[in-house]
C-alpha atoms as a PDB file:
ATOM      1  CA  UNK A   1       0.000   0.000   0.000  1.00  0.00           C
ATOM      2  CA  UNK A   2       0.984   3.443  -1.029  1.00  0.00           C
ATOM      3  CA  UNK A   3       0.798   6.036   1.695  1.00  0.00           C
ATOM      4  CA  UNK A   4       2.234   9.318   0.145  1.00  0.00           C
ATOM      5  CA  UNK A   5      -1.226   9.914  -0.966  1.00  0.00           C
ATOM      6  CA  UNK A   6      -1.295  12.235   2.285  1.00  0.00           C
ATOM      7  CA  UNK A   7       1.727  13.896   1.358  1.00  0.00           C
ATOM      8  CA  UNK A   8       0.087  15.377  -1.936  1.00  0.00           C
ATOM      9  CA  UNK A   9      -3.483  16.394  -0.149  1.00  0.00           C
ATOM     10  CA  UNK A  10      -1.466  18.779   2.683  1.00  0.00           C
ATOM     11  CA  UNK A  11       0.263  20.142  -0.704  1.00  0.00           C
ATOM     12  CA  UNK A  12      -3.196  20.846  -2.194  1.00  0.00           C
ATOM     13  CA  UNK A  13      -4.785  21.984   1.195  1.00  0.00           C
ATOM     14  CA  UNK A  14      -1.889  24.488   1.459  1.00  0.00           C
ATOM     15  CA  UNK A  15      -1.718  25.557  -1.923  1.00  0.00           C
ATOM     16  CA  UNK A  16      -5.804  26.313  -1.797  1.00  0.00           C
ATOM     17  CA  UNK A  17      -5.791  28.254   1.282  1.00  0.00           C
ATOM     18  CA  UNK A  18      -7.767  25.395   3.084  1.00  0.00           C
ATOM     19  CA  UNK A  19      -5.923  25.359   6.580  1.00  0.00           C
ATOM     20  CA  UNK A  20      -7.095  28.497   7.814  1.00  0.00           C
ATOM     21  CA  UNK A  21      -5.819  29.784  11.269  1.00  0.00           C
ATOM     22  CA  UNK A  22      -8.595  28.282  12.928  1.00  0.00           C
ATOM     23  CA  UNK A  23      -8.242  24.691  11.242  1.00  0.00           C
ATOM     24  CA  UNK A  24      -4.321  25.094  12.077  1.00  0.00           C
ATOM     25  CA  UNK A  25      -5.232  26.018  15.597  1.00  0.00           C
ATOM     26  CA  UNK A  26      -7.144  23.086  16.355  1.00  0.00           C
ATOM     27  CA  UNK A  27      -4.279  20.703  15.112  1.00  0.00           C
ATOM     28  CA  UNK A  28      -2.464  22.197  18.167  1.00  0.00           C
ATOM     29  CA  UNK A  29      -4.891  20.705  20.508  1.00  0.00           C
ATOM     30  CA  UNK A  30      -3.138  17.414  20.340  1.00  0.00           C
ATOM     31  CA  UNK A  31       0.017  19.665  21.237  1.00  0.00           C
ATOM     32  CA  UNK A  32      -1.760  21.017  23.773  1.00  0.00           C
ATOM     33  CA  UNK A  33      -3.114  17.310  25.596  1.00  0.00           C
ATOM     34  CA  UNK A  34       0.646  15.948  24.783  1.00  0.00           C
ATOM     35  CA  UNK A  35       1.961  18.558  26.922  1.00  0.00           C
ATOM     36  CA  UNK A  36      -0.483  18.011  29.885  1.00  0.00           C
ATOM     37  CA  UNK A  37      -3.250  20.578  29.360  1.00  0.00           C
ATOM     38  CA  UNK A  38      -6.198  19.378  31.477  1.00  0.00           C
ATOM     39  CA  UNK A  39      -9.642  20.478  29.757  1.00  0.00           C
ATOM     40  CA  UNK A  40     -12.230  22.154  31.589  1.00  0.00           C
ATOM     41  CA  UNK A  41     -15.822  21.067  32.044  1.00  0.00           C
ATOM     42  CA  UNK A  42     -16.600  23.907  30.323  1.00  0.00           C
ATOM     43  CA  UNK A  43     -13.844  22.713  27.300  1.00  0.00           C
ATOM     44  CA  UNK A  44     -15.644  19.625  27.185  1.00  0.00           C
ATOM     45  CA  UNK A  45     -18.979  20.987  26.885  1.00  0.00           C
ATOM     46  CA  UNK A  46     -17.711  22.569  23.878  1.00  0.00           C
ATOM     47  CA  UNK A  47     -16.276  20.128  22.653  1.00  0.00           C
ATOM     48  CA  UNK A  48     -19.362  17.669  22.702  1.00  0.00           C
ATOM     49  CA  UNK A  49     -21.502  20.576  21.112  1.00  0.00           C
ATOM     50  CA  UNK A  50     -19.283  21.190  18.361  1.00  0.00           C
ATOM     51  CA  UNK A  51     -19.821  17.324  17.595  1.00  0.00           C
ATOM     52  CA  UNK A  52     -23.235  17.245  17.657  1.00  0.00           C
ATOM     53  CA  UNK A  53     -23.583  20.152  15.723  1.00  0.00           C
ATOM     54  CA  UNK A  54     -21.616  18.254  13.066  1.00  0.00           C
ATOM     55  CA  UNK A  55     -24.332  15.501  12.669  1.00  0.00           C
ATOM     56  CA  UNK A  56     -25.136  14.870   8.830  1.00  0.00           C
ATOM     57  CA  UNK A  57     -24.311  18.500   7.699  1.00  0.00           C
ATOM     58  CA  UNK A  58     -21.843  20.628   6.193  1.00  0.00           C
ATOM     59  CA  UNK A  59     -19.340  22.405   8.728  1.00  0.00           C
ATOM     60  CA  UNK A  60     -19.077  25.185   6.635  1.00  0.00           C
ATOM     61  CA  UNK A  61     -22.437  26.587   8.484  1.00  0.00           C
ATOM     62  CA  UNK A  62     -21.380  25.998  11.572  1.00  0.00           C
ATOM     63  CA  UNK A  63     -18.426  27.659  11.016  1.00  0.00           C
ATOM     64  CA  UNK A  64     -19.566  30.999  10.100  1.00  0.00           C
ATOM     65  CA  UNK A  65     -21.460  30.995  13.052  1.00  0.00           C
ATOM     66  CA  UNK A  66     -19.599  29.967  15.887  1.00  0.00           C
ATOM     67  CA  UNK A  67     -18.738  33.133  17.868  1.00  0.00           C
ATOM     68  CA  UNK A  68     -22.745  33.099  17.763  1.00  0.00           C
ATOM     69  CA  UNK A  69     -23.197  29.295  18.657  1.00  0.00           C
ATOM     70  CA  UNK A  70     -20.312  30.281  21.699  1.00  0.00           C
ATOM     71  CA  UNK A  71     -23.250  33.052  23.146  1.00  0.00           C
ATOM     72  CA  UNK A  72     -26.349  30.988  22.614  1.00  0.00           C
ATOM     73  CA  UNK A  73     -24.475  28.579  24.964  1.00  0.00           C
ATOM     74  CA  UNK A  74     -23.773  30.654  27.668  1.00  0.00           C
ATOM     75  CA  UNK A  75     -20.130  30.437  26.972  1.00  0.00           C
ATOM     76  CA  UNK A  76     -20.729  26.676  28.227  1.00  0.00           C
ATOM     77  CA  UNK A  77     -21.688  27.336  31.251  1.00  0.00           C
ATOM     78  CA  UNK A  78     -22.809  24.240  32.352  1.00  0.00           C
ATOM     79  CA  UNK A  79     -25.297  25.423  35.032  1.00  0.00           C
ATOM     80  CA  UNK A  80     -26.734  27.801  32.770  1.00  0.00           C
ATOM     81  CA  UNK A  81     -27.192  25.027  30.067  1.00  0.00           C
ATOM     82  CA  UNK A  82     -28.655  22.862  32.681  1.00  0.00           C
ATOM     83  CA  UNK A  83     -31.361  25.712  33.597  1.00  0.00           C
ATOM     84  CA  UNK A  84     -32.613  26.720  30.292  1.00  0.00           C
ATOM     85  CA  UNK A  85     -35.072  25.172  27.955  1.00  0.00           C
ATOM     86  CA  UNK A  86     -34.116  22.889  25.289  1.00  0.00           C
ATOM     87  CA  UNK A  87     -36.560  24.829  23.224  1.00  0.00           C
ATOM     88  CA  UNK A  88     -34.555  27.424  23.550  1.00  0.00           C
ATOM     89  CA  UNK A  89     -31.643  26.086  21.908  1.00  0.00           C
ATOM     90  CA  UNK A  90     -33.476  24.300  18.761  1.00  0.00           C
ATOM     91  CA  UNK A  91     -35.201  28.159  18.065  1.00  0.00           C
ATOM     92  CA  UNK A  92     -31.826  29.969  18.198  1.00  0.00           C
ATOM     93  CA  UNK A  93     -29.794  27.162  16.218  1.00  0.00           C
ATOM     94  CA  UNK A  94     -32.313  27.178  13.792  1.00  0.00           C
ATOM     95  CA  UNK A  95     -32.747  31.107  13.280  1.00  0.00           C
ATOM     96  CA  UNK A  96     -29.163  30.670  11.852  1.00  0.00           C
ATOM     97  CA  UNK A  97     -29.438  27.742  10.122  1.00  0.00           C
ATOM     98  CA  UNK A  98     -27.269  25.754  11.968  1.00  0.00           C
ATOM     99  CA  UNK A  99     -29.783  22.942  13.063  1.00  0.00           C
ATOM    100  CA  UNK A 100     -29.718  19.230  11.837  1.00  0.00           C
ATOM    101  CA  UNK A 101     -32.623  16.602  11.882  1.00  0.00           C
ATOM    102  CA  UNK A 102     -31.517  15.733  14.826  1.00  0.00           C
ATOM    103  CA  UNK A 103     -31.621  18.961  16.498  1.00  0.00           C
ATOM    104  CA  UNK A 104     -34.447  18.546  18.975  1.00  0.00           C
ATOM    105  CA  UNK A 105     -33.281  15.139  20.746  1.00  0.00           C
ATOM    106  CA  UNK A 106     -29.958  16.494  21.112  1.00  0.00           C
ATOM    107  CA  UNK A 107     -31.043  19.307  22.453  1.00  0.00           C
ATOM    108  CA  UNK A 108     -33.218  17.840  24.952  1.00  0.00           C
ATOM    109  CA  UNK A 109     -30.420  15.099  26.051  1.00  0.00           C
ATOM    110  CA  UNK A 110     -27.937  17.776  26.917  1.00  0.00           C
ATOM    111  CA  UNK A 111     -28.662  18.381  30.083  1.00  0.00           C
ATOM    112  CA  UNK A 112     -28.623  14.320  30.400  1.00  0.00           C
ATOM    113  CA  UNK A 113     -25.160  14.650  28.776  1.00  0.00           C
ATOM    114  CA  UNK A 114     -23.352  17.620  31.386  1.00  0.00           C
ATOM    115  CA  UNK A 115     -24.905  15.143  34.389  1.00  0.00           C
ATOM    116  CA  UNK A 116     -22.323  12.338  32.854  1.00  0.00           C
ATOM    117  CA  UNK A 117     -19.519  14.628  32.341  1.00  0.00           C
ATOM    118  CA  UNK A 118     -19.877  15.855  36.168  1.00  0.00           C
ATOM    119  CA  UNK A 119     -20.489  12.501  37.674  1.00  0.00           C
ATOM    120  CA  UNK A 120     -17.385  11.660  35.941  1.00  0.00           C
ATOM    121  CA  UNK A 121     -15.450  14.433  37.113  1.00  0.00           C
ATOM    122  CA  UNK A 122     -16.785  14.186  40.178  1.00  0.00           C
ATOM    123  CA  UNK A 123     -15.071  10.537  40.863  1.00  0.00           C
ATOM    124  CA  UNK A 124     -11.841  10.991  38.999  1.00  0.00           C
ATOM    125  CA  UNK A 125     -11.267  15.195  39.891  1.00  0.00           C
ATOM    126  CA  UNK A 126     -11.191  16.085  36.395  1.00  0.00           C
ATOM    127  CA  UNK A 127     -12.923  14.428  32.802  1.00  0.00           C
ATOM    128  CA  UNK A 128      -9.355  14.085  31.829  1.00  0.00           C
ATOM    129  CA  UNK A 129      -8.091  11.844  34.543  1.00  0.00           C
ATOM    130  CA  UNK A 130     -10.768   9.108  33.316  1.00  0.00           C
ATOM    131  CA  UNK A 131      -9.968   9.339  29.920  1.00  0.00           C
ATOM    132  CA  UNK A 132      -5.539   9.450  30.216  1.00  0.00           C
ATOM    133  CA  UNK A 133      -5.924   6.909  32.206  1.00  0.00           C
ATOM    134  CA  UNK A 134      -8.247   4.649  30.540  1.00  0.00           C
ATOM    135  CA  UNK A 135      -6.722   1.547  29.103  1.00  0.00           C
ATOM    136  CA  UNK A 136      -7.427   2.309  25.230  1.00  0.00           C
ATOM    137  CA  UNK A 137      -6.319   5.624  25.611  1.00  0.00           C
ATOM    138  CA  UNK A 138      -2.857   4.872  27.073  1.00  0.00           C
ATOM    139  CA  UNK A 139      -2.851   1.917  24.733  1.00  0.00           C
ATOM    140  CA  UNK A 140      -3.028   4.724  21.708  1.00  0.00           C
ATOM    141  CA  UNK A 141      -6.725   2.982  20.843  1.00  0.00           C
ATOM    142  CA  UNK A 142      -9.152   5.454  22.288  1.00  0.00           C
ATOM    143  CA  UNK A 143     -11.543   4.522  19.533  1.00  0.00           C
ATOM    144  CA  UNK A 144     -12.725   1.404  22.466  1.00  0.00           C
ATOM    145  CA  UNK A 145     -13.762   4.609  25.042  1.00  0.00           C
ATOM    146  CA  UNK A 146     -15.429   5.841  21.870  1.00  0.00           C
ATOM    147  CA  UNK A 147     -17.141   2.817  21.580  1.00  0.00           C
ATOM    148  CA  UNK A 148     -17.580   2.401  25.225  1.00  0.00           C
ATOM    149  CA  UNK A 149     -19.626   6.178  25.857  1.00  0.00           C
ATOM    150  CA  UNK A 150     -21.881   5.646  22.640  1.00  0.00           C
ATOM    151  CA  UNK A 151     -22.923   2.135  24.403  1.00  0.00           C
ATOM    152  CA  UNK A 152     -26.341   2.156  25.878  1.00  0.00           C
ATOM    153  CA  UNK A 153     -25.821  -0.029  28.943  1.00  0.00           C
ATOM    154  CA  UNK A 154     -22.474   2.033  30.022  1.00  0.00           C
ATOM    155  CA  UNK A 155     -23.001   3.532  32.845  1.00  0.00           C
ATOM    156  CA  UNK A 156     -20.941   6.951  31.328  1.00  0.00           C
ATOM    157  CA  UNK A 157     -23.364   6.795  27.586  1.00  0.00           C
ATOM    158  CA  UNK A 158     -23.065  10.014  26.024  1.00  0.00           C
ATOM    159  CA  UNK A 159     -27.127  10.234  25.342  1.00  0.00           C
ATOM    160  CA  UNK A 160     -27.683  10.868  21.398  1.00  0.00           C
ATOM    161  CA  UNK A 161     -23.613  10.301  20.563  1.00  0.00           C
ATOM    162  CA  UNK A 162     -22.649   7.112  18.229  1.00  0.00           C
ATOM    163  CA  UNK A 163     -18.892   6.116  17.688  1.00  0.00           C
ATOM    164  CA  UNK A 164     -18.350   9.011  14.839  1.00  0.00           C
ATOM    165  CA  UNK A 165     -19.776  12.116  16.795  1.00  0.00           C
ATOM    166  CA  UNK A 166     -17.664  10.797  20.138  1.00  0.00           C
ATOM    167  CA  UNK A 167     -14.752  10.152  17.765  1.00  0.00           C
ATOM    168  CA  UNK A 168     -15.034  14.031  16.324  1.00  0.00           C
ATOM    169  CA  UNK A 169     -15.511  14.866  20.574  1.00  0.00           C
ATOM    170  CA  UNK A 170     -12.192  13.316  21.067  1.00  0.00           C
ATOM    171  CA  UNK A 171     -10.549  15.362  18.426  1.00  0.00           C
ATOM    172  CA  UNK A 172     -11.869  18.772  20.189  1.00  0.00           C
ATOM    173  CA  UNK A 173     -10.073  17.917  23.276  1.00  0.00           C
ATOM    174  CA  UNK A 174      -6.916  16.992  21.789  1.00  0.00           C
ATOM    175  CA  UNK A 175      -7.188  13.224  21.762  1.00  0.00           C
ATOM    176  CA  UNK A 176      -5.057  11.781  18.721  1.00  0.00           C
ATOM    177  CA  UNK A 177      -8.262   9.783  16.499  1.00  0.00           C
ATOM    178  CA  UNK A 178      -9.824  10.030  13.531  1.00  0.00           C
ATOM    179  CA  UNK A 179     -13.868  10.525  13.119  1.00  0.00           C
ATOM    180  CA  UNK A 180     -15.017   7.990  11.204  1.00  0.00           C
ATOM    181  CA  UNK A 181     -17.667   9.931   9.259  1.00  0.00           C
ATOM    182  CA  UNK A 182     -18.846   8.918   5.419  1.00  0.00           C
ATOM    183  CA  UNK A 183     -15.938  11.057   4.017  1.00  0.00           C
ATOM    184  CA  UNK A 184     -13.388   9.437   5.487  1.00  0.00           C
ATOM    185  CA  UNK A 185     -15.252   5.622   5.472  1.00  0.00           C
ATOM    186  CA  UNK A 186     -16.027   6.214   1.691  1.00  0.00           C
ATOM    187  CA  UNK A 187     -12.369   7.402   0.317  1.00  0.00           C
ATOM    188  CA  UNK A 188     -10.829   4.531   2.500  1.00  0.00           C
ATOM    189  CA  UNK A 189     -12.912   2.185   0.839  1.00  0.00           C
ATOM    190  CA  UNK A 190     -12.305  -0.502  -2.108  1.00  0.00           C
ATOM    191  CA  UNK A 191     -13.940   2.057  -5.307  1.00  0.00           C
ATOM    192  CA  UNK A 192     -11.465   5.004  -4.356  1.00  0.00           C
ATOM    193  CA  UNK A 193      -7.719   4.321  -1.914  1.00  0.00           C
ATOM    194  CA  UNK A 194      -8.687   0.325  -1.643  1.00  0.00           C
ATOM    195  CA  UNK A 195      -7.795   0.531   2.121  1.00  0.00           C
ATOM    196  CA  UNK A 196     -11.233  -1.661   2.558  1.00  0.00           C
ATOM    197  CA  UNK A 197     -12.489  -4.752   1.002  1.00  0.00           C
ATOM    198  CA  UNK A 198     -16.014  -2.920   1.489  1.00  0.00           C
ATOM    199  CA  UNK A 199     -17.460   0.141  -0.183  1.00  0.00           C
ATOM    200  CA  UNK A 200     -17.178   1.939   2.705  1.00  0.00           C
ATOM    201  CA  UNK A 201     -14.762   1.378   5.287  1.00  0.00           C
ATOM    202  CA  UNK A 202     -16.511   0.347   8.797  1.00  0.00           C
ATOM    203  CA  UNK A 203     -16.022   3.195  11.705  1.00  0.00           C
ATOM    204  CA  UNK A 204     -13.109   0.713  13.599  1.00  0.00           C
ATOM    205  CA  UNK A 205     -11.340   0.067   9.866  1.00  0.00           C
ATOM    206  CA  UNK A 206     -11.476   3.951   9.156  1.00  0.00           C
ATOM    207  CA  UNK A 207      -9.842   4.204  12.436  1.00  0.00           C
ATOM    208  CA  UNK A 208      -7.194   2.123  12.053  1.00  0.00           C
ATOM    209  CA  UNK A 209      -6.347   3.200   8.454  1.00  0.00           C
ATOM    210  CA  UNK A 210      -5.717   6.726   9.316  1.00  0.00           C
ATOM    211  CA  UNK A 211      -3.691   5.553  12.444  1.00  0.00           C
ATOM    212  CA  UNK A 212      -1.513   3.022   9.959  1.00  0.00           C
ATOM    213  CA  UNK A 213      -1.063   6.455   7.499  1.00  0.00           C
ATOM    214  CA  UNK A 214      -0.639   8.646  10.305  1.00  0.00           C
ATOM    215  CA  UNK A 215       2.226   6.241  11.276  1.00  0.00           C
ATOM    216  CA  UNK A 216       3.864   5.871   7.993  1.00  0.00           C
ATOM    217  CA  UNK A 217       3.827   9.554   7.644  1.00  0.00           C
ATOM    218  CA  UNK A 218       5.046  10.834  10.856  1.00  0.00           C
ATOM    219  CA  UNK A 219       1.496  12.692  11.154  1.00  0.00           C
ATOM    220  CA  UNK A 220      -0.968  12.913  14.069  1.00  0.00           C
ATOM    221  CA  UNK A 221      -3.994  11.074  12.953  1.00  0.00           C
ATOM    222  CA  UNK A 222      -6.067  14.315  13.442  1.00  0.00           C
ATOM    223  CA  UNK A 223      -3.879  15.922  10.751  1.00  0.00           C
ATOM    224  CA  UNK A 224      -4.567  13.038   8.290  1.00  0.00           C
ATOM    225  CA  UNK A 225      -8.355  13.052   9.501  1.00  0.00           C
ATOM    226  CA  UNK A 226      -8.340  16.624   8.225  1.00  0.00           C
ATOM    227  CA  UNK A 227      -6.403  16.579   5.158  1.00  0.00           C
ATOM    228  CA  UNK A 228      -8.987  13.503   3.661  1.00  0.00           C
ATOM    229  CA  UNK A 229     -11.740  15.471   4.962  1.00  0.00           C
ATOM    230  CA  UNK A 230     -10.962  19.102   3.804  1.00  0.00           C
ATOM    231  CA  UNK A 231     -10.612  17.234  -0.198  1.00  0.00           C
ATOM    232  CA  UNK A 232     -14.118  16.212   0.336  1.00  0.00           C
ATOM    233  CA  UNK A 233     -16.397  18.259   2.364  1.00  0.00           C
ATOM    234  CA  UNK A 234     -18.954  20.780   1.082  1.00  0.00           C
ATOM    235  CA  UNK A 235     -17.638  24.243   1.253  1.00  0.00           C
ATOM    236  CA  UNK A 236     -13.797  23.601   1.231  1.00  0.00           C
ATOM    237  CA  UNK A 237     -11.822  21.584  -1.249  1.00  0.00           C
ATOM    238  CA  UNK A 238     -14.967  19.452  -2.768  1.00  0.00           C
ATOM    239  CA  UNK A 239     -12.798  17.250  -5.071  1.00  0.00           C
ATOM    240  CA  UNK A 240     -13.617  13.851  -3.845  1.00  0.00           C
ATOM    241  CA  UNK A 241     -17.500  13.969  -3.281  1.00  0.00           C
ATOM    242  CA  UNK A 242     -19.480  11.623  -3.096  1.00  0.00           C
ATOM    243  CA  UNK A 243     -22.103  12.919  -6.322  1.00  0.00           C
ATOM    244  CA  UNK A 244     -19.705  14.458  -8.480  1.00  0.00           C
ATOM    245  CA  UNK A 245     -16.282  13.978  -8.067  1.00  0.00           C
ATOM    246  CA  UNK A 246     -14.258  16.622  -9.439  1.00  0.00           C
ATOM    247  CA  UNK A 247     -11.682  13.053 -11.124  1.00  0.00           C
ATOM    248  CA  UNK A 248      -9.933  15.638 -13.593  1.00  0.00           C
ATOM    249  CA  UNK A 249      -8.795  18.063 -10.929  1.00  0.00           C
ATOM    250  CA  UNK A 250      -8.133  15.065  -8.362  1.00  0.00           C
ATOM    251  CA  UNK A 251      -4.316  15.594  -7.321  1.00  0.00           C
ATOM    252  CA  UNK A 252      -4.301  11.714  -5.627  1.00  0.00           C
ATOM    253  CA  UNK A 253      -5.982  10.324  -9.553  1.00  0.00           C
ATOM    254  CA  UNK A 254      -2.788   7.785  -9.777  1.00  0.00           C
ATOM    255  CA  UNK A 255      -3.580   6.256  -5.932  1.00  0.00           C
ATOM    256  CA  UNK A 256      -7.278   6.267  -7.004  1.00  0.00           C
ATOM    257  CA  UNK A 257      -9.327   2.414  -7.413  1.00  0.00           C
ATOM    258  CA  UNK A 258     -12.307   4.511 -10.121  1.00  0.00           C
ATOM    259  CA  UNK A 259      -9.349   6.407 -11.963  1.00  0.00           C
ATOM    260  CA  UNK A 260      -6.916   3.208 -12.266  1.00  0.00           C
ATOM    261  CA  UNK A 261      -9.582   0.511 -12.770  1.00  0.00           C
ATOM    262  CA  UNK A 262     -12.594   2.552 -14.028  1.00  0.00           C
ATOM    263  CA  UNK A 263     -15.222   1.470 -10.979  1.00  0.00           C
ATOM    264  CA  UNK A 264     -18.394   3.047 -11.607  1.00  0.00           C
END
């Protein structure tokens, strides 16, 4: 398997202006963890909004708005969040266009989903201390505490958050993993990079891929998570979509299953 695929997508996010401060300030989270930042509940509370703002729509959105997103949560306040009315929050995502169809349930589980975080912080002094110190995290596999909080009979379930949107959590706070989202599962799988014997790559295959290429590239896994994302997502490089793949402007063409074999 080829890897330096990765090498030429950074080259094409750089030359298109596609790592924007903010994009380039993120990567630094995983700086930030590395060198023993401890994240507040407050951080976290971000964090898990950010991802469940993310659910099956374009970040672009989002991103516009977040300075606005910041005030309609209080800052993250999570006492304030707590008090208010879920309605609330659906009417003033959805005056700027920033809801999702699952806007309502996550709304009205987040109150659900601060009780979790504080229990846990409660019994460990900090969020962080449970996660560091969780097996799969000092193992370098925190994808199994994804898969752990999006469980239904744990007792720390992150209400209305599957692998993918507790996978794109992780990356807020500075843990080293990939999101698995359809992106990333469909340009890993056997029609486009043949990483996968499937069509799509499954979440824990997508994860493991873009740890083996983070490897082999002397990249965090959140930079290669970004790089494959930012050559596919609406409102940033839009190459490899999933509709109408831009094939004649496609730098990676010669690592590319449908441009070397012709699959429809």
């Amino acid at each position: 398997m080829n890897y330096d695929f990765i090498k030429e997508l950074k080259k094409f996010a750089e030359k298109s202006d596609l790592l924007k401060p903010s994009i380039k300030k993120d990567l630094e989270k995983n700086i930030e963890r590395k060198n023993g930042k401890v994240y507040s509940l407050s951080d976290h509370i971000q964090a898990i909004i950010y991802s469940l703002l993310s659910n099956q729509r374009p970040w672009k959105r989002i991103e516009e708005n977040i300075n606005e997103i910041d005030k309609i949560f209080f800052g993250y306040n999570a006492e304030k969040i707590k008090n208010a009315d879920p309605a609330y929050f659906v009417k003033s995502l959805k005056q700027i266009s920033c809801g999702n169809r699952s806007i309502k349930k996550q709304m009205n589980g987040l109150k659900y989903i601060i009780d979790v975080l504080e229990g846990i912080s409660k019994k460990y002094g900090t969020i962080d201390n449970y996660f560091n110190n969780h097996k799969s995290v000092k193992d370098g596999y925190p994808y199994y505490l994804a898969k752990e909080l999006a469980d239904k009979n744990d007792a720390y379930k992150l209400k209305n958050m599957g692998i993918a949107l507790i996978c794109e959590y992780f990356k807020n706070i500075g843990i080293d993993i990939a999101k698995p989202d359809t992106h990333i599962r469909r340009v890993l799988g056997k029609d486009i990079l043949g990483f996968s014997n499937n069509k799509e790559a499954s979440p824990k295959e997508a994860v493991e891929y873009i740890k083996e290429i983070a490897e082999k590239n002397r990249m965090t896994q959140k930079e290669v998570d970004v790089l494959l994302w930012l050559y596919c997502a609406k409102g940033y490089g839009e190459i490899c979509t999933k509709d109408n793949p831009k094939c004649d402007k496609c730098v990676i063409k010669d690592y590319c299953n449908r441009n070397n074999t012709n699959v429809a």
